[in-house]
Protein backbone atom coordinates (compact mmCIF):
# COMPACT_ATOMS: atom_id res chain seq x y z
CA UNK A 1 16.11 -22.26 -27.23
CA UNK A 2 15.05 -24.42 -24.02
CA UNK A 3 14.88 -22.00 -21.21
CA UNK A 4 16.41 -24.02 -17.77
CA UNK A 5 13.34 -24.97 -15.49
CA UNK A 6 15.01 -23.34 -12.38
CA UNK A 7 15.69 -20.16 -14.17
CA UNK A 8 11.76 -20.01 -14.78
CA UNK A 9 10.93 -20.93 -11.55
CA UNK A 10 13.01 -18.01 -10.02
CA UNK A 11 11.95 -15.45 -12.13
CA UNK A 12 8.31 -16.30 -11.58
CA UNK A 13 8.76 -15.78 -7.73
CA UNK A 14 10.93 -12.61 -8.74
CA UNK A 15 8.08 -11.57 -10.93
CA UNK A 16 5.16 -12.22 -8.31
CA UNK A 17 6.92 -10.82 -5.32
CA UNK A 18 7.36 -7.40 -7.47
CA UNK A 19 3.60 -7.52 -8.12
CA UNK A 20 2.79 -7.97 -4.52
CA UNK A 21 5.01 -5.24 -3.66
CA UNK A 22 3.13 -2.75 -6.64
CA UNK A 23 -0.02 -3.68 -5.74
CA UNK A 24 0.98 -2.76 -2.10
CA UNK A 25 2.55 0.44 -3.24
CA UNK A 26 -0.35 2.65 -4.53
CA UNK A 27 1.25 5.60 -3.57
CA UNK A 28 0.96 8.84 -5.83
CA UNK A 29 1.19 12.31 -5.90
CA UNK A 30 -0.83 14.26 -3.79
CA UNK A 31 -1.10 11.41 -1.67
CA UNK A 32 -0.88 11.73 2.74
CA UNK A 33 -2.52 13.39 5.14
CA UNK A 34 -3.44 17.05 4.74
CA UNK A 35 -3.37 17.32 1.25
CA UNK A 36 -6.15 18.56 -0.92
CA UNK A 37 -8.42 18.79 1.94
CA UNK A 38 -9.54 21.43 4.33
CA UNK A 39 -8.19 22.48 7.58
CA UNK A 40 -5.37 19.83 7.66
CA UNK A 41 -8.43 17.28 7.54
CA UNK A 42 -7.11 13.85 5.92
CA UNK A 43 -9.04 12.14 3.74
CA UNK A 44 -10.54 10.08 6.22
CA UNK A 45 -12.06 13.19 8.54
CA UNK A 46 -13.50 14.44 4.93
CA UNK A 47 -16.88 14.88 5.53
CA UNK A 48 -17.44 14.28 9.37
CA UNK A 49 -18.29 17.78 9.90
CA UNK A 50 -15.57 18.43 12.71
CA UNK A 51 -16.09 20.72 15.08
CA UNK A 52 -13.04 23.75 15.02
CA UNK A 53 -11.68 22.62 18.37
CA UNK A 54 -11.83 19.03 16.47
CA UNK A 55 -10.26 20.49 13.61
CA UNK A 56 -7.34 21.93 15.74
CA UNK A 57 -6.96 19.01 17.31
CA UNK A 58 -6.49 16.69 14.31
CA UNK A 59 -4.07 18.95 12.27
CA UNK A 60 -1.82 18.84 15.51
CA UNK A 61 -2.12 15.36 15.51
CA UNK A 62 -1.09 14.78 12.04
CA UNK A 63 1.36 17.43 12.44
CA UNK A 64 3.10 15.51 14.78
CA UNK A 65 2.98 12.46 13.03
CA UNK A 66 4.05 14.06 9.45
CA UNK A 67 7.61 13.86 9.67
CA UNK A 68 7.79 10.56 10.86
CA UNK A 69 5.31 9.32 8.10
CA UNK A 70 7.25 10.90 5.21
CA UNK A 71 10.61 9.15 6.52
CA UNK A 72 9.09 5.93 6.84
CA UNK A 73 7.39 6.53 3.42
CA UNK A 74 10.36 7.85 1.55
CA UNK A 75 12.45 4.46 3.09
CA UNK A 76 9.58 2.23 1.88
CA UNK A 77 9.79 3.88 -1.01
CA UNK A 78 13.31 3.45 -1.66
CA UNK A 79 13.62 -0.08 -0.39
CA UNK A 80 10.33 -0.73 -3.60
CA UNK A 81 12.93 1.29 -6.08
CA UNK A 82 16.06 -1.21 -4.96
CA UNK A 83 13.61 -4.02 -5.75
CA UNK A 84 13.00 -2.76 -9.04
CA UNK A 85 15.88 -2.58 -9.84
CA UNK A 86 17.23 -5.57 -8.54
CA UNK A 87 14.32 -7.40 -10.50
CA UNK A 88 15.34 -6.14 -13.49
CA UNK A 89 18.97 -7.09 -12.71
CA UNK A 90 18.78 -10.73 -14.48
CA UNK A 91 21.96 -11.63 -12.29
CA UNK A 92 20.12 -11.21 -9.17
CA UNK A 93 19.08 -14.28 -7.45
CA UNK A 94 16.26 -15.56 -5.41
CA UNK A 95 18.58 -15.40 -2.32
CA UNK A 96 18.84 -11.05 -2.55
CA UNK A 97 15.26 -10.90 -3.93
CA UNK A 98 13.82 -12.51 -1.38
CA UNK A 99 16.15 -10.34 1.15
CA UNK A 100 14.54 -7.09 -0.82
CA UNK A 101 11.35 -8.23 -0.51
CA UNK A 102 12.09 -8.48 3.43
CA UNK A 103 13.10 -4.98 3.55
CA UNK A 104 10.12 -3.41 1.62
CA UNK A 105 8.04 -5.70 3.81
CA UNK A 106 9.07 -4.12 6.49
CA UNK A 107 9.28 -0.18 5.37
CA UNK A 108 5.68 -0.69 4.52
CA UNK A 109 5.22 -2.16 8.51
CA UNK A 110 6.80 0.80 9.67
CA UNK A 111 4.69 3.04 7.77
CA UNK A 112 1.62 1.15 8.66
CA UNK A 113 2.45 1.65 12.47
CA UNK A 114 2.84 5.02 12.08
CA UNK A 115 -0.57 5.84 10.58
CA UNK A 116 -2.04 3.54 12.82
CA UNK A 117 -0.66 5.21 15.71
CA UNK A 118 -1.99 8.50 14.20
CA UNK A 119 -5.27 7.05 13.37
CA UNK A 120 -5.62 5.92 17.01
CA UNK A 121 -4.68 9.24 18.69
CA UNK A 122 -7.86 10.89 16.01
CA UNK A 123 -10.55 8.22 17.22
CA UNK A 124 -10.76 9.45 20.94
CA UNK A 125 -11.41 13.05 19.88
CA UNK A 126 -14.45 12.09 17.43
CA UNK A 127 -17.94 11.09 18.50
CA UNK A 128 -19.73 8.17 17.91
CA UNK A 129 -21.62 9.30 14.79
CA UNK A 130 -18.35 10.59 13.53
CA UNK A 131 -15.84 7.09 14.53
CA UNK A 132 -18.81 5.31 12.02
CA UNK A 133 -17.84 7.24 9.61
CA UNK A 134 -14.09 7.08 10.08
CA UNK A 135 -13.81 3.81 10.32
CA UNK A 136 -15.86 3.52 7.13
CA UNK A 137 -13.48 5.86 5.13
CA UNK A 138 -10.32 4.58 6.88
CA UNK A 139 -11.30 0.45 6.82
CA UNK A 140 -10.32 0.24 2.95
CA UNK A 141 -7.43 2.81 2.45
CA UNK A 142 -4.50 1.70 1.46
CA UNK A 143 -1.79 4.26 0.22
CA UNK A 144 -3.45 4.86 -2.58
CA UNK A 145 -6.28 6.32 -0.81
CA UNK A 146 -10.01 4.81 -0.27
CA UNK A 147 -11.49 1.97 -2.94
CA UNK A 148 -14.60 3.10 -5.55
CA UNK A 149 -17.92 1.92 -4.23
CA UNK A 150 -18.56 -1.41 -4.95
CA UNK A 151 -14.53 -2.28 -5.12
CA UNK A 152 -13.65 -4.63 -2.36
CA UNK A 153 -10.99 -6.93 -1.74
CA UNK A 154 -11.07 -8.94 -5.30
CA UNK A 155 -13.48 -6.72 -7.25
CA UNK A 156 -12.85 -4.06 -9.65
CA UNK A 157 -10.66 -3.70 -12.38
CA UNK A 158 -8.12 -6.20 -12.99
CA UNK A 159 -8.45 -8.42 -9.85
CA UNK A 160 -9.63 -12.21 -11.44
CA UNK A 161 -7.29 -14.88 -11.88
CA UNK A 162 -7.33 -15.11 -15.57
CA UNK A 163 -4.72 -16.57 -17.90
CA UNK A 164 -2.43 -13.35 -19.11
CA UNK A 165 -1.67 -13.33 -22.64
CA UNK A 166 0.72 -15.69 -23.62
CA UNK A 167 0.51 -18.10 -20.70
CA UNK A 168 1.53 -21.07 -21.50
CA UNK A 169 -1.24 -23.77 -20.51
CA UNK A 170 0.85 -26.42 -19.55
CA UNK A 171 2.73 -23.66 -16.77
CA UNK A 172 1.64 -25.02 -13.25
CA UNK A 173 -0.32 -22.00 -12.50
CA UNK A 174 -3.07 -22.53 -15.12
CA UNK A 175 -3.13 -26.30 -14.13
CA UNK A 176 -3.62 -25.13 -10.33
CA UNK A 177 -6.89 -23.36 -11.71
């Protein structure tokens, strides 16, 4: 059975927008600010040593900001679950795939702005020592929380550009290599 070239070439953009958007997602349980740490502390105060008027200061910050980050999460969230869906949907073309991947695109904006805007009303109230250390913990978080040591942008587990199994050599990808 020969497989029509155009059909391929829209299910591999299908196929590698979805993995953008998982690799964007990240997002477990237990995941957000204020869980599983002390005092209302996200994960990036963790270990700053905040004072208790500090303390205060940030849980009302991210108290304010909670509700707003949980809508914006729960729409990017449904807008990744649509795209799913309409992935798996073999009768969906590259025209509403591409319109998907829009709208994820920009739930995950939305949510970025928000934490941003959070993250920028925390930096005023910490000192110097401290905004090191934030900005440390906070520079490579994604939703998914902060990376291992030593796992960068490209590095750790599953990040080269290796031929998957099955990949046919003469596929334009492995020829780009």
């Amino acid at each position: 059975m020969r497989t029509h070239p155009l059909r391929f070439a829209v299910f591999a953009v299908a196929l590698l927008a979805l993995g953008a958007t998982l690799v964007a997602q990240g997002r477990g349980p237990g995941s957000g600010p204020g869980r599983g740490t002390a005092a209302g502390q996200g994960r990036g105060c963790m270990g700053l040593n905040l004072t208790e008027a500090q303390q205060v200061q940030v849980k009302a910050i991210r108290e304010r900001h909670q509700a707003a980050i949980t809508a914006k999460g729960e729409t990017a969230d449904a807008a990744r679950k649509a795209m799913r869906e309409a992935m798996t949907n073999a009768a969906t073309d590259a025209k509403t795939l591409q319109a998907q991947h829009e709208k994820v695109s920009a739930a995950q904006f939305d949510l970025m702005l928000e934490r941003r805007a959070m993250r920028q009303e925390i930096l005023p109230l910490l000192t110097d020592a401290q905004k090191v250390q934030f900005e440390k913990r906070t520079a490579g978080m994604g939703r998914s929380g902060a990376r291992g040591k030593g796992q960068g942008q490209g590095q750790g587990r599953g990040a080269g550009r290796g031929f998957g199994p099955g990949m046919n050599p003469d596929c334009p990808q492995v020829k780009a290599s």
